[in-house]
N, C-alpha and C. Protein backbone atom coordinates (compact mmCIF):
# COMPACT_ATOMS: atom_id res chain seq x y z
N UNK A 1 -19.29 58.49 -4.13
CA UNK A 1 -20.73 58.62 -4.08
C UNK A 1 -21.09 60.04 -4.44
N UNK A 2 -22.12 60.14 -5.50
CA UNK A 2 -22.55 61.32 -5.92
C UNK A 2 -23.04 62.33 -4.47
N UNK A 3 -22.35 62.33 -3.70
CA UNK A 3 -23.73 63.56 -2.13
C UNK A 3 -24.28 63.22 -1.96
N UNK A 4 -25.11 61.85 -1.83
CA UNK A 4 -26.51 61.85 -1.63
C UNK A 4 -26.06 60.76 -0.60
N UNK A 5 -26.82 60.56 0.50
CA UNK A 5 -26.94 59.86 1.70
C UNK A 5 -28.33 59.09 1.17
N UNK A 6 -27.94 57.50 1.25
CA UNK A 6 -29.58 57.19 1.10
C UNK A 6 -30.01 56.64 2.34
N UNK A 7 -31.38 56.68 3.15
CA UNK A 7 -31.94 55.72 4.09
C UNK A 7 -31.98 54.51 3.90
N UNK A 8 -32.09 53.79 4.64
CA UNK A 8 -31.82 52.34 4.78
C UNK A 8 -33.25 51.47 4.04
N UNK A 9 -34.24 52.31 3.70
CA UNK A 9 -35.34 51.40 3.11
C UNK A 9 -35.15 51.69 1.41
N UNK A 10 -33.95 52.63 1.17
CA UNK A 10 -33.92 53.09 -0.56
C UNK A 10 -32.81 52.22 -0.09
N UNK A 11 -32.14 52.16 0.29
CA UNK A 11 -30.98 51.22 0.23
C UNK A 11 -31.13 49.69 0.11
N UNK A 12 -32.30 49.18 1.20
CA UNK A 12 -32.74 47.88 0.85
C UNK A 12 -33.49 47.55 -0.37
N UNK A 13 -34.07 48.26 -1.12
CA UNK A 13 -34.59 48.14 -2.25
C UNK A 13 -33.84 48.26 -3.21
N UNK A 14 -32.71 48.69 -3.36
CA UNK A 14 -31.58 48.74 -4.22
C UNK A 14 -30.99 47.37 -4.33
N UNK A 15 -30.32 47.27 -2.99
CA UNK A 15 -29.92 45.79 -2.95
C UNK A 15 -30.96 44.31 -3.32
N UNK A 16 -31.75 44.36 -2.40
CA UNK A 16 -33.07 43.87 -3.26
C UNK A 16 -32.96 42.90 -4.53
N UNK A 17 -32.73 44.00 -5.53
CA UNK A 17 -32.78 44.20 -6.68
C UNK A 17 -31.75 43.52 -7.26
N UNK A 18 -30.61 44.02 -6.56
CA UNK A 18 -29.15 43.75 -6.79
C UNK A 18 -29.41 42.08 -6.45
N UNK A 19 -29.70 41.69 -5.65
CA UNK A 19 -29.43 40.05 -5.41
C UNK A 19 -30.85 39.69 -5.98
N UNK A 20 -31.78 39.92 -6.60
CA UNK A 20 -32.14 39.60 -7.68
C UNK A 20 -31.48 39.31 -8.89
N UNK A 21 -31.10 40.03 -9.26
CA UNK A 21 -30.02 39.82 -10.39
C UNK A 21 -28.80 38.95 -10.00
N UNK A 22 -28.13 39.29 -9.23
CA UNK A 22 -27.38 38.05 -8.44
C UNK A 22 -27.99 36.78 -9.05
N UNK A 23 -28.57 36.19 -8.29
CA UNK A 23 -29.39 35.36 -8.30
C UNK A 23 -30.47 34.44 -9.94
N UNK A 24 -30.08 35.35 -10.66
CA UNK A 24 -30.67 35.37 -11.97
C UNK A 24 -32.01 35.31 -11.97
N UNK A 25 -32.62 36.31 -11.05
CA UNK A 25 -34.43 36.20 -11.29
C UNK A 25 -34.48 37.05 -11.94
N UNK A 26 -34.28 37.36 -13.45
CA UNK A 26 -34.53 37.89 -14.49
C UNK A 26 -36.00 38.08 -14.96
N UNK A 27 -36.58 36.63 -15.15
CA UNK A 27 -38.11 37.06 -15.24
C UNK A 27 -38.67 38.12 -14.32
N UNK A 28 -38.66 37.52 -13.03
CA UNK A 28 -39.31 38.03 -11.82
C UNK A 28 -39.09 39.88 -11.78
N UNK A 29 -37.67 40.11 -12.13
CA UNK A 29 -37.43 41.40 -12.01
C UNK A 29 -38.23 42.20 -12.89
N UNK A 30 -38.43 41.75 -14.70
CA UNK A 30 -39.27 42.54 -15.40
C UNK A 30 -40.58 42.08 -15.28
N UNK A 31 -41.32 40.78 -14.74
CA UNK A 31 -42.16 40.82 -14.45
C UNK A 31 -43.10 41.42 -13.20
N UNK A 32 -42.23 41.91 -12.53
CA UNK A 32 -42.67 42.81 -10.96
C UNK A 32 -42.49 44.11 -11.61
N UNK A 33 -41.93 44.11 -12.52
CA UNK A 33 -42.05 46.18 -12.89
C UNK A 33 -40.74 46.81 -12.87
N UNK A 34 -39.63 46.16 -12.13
CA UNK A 34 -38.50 46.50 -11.51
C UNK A 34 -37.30 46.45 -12.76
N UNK A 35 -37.83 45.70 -13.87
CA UNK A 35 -36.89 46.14 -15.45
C UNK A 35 -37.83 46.04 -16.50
N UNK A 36 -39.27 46.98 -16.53
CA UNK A 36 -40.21 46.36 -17.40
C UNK A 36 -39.52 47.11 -18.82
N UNK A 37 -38.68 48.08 -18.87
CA UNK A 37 -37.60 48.35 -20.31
C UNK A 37 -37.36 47.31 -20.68
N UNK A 38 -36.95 45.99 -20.04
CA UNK A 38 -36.37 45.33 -20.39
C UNK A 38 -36.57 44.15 -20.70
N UNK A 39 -36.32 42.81 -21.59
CA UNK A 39 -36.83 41.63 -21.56
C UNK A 39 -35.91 41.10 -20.78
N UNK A 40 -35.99 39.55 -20.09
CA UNK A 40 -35.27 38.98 -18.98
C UNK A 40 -34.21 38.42 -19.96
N UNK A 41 -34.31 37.88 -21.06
CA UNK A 41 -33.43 37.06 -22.05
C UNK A 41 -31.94 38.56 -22.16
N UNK A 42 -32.45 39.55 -22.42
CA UNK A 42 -31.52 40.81 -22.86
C UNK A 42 -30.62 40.46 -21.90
N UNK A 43 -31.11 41.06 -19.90
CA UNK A 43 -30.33 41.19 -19.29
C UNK A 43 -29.74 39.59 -18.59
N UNK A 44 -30.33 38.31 -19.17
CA UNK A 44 -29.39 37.31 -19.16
C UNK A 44 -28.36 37.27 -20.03
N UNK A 45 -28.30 37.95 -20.79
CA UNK A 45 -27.35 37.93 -22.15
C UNK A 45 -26.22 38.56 -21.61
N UNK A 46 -26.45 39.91 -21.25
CA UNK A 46 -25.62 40.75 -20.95
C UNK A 46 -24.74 39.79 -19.46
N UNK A 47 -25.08 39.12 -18.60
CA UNK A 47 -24.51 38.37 -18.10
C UNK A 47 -23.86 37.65 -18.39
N UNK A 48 -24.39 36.44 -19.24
CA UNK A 48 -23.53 35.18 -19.60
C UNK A 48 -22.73 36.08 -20.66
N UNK A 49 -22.49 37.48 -21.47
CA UNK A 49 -21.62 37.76 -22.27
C UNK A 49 -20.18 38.07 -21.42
N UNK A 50 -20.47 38.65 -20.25
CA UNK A 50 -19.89 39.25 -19.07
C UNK A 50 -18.98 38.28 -18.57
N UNK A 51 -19.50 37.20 -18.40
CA UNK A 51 -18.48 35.68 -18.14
C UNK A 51 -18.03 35.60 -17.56
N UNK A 52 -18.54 36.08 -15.93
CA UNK A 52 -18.26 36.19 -14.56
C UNK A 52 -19.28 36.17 -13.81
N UNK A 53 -19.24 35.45 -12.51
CA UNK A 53 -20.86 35.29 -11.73
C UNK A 53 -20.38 36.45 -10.44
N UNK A 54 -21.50 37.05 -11.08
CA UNK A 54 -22.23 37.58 -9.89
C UNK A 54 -22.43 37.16 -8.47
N UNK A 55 -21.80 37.81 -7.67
CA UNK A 55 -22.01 37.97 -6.33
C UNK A 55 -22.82 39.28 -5.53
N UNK A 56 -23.10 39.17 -4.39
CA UNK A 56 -23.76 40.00 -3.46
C UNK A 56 -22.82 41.35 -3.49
N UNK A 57 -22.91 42.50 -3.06
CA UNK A 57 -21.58 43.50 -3.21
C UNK A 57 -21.58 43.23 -1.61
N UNK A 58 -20.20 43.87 -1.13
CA UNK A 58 -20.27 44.09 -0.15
C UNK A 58 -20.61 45.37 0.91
N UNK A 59 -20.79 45.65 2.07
CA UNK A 59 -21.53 47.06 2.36
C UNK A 59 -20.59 48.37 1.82
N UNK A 60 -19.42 48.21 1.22
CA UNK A 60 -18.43 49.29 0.75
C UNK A 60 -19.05 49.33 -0.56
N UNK A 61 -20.42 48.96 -1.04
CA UNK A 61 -20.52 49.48 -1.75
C UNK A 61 -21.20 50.81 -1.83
N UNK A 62 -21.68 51.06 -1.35
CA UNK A 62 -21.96 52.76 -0.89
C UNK A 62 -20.93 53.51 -1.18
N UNK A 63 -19.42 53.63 -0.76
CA UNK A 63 -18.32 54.32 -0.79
C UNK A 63 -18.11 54.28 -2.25
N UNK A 64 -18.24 53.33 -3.22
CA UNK A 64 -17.82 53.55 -4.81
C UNK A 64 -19.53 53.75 -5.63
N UNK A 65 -20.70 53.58 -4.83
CA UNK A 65 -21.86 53.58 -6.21
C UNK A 65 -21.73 55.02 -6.38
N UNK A 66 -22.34 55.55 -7.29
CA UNK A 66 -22.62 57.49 -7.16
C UNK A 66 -23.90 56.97 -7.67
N UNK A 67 -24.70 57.70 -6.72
CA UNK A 67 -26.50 57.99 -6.22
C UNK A 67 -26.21 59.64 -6.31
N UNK A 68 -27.40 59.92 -7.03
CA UNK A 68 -27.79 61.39 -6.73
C UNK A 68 -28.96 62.00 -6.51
N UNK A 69 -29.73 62.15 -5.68
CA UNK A 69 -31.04 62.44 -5.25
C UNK A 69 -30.97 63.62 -6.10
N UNK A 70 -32.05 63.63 -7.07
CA UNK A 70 -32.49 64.83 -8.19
C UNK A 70 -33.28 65.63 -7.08
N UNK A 71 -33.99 65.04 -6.59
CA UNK A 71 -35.24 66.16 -6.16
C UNK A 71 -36.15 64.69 -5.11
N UNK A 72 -37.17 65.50 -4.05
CA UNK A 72 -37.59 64.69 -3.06
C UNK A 72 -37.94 63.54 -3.53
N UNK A 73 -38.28 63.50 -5.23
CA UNK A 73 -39.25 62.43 -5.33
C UNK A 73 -38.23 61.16 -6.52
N UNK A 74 -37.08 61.77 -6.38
CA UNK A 74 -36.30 60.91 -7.70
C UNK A 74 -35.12 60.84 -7.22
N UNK A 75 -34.38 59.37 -7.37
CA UNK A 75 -32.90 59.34 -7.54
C UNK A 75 -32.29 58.25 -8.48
N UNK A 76 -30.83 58.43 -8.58
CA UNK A 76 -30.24 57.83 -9.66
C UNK A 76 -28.95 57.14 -9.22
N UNK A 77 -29.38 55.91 -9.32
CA UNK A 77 -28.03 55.33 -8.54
C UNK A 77 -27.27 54.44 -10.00
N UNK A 78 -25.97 54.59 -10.04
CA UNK A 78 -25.10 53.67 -10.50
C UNK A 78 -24.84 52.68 -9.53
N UNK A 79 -24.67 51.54 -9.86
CA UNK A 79 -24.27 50.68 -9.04
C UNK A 79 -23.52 50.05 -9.71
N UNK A 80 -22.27 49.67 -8.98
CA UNK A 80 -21.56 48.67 -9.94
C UNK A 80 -21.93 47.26 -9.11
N UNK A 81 -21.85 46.34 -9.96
CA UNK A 81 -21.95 45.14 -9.78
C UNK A 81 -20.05 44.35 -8.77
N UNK A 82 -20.59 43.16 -8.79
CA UNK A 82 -19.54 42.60 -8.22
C UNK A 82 -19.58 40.69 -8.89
N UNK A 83 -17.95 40.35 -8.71
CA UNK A 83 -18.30 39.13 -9.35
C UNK A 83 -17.27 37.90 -8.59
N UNK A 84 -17.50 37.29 -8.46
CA UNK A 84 -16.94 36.36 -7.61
C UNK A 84 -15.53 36.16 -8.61
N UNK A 85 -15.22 36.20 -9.56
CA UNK A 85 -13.72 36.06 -10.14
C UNK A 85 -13.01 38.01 -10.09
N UNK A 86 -13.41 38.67 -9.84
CA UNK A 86 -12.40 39.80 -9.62
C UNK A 86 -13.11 40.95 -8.62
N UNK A 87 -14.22 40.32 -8.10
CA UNK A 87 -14.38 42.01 -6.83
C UNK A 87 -15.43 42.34 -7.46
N UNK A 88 -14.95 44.01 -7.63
CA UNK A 88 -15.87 44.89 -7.78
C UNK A 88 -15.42 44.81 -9.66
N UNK A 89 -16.82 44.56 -10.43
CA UNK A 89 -16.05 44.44 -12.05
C UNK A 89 -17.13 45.96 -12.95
N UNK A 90 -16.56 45.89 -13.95
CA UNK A 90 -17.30 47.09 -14.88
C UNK A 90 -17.95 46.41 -15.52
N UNK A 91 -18.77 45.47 -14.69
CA UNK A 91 -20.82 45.42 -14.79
C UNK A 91 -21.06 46.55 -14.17
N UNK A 92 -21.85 47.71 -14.58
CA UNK A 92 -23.03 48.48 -13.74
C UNK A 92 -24.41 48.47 -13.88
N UNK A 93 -25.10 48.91 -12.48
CA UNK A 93 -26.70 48.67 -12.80
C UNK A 93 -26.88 50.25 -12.93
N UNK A 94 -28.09 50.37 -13.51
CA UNK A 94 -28.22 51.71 -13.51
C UNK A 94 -29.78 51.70 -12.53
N UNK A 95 -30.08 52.10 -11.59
CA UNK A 95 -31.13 51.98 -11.15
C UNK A 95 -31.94 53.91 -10.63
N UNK A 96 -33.39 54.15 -10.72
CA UNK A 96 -33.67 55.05 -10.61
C UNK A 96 -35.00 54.19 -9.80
N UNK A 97 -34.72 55.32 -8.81
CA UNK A 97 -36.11 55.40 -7.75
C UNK A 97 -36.95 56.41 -7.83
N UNK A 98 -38.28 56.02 -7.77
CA UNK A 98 -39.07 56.94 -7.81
C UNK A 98 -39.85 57.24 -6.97
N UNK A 99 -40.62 57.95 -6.04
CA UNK A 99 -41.59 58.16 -5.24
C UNK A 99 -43.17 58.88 -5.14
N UNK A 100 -43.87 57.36 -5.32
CA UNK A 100 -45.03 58.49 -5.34
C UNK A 100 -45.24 59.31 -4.90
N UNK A 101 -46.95 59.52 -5.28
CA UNK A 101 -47.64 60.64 -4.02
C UNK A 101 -47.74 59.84 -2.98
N UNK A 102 -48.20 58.69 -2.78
CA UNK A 102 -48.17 58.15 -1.43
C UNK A 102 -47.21 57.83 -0.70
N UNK A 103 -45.94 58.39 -1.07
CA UNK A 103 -44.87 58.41 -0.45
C UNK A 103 -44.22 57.35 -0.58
N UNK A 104 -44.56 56.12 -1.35
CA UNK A 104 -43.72 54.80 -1.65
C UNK A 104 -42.69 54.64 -2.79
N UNK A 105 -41.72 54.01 -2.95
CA UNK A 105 -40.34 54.31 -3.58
C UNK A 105 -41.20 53.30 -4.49
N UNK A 106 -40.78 53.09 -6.00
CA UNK A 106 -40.67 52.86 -6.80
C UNK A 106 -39.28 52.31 -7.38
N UNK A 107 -38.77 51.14 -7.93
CA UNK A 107 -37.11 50.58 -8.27
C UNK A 107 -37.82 50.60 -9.82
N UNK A 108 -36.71 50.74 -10.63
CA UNK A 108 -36.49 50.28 -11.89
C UNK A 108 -35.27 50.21 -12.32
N UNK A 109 -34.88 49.32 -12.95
CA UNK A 109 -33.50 48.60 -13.36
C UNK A 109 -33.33 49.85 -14.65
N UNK A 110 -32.57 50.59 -14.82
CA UNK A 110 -32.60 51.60 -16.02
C UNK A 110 -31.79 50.61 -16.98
N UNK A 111 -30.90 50.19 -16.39
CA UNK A 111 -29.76 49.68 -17.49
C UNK A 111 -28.71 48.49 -17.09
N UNK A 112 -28.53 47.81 -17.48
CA UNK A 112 -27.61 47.22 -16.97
C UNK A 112 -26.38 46.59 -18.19
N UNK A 113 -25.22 47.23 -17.63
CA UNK A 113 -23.62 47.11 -19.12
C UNK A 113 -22.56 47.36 -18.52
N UNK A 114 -22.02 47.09 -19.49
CA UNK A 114 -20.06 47.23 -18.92
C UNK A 114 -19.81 48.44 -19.34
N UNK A 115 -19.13 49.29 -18.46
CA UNK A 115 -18.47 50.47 -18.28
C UNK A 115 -17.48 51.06 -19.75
């Protein structure tokens, strides 16, 4: 993990996200804002190319993502994915949080590819 300790409400919004994608709510994710880079067809692609299903990670994933809090209002998490035929696989998400002025976190899916 890049140093950065996250709280448990940047953490649930990470995951969130993560079992979104799990889950294949692809629309839902770029239609809520949370991959608007992205079209839902792209990051289904990048899945079914991947040719392994997605599972939930388990809480060790903290010990392998690297998150790095830039500054109070930004961070940058790698996340690797996980897949029910080998563990932890080289799917990663790339996710960046943002925080308004009103103090509310912001998710966006930056990227999501094989290592």
């Amino acid at each position: 993990m890049g140093g950065c300790v996250l709280r448990p409400n940047e953490k649930r919004l990470i995951l969130d996200l993560i079992a979104d994608l799990v889950a294949g709510r692809f629309d839902e994710v770029v239609a809520d804002g949370r991959a608007a880079r992205h079209r839902p067809d792209d990051l289904r692609e990048v899945v079914r190319e991947y040719g392994r299903t997605l599972v939930d990670p388990p809480d060790a994933v903290w010990e392998v993502a690297d998150v790095d809090r830039i500054d109070e209002k930004t961070i940058y998490a790698d996340v690797p994915m996980w897949t029910r035929e080998e563990g932890r696989s080289d799917l990663e998400a790339i996710i960046v949080l943002t925080r308004s002025p009103t103090g509310e976190w912001a998710i966006e899916l930056d990227d999501l590819h094989v290592l």
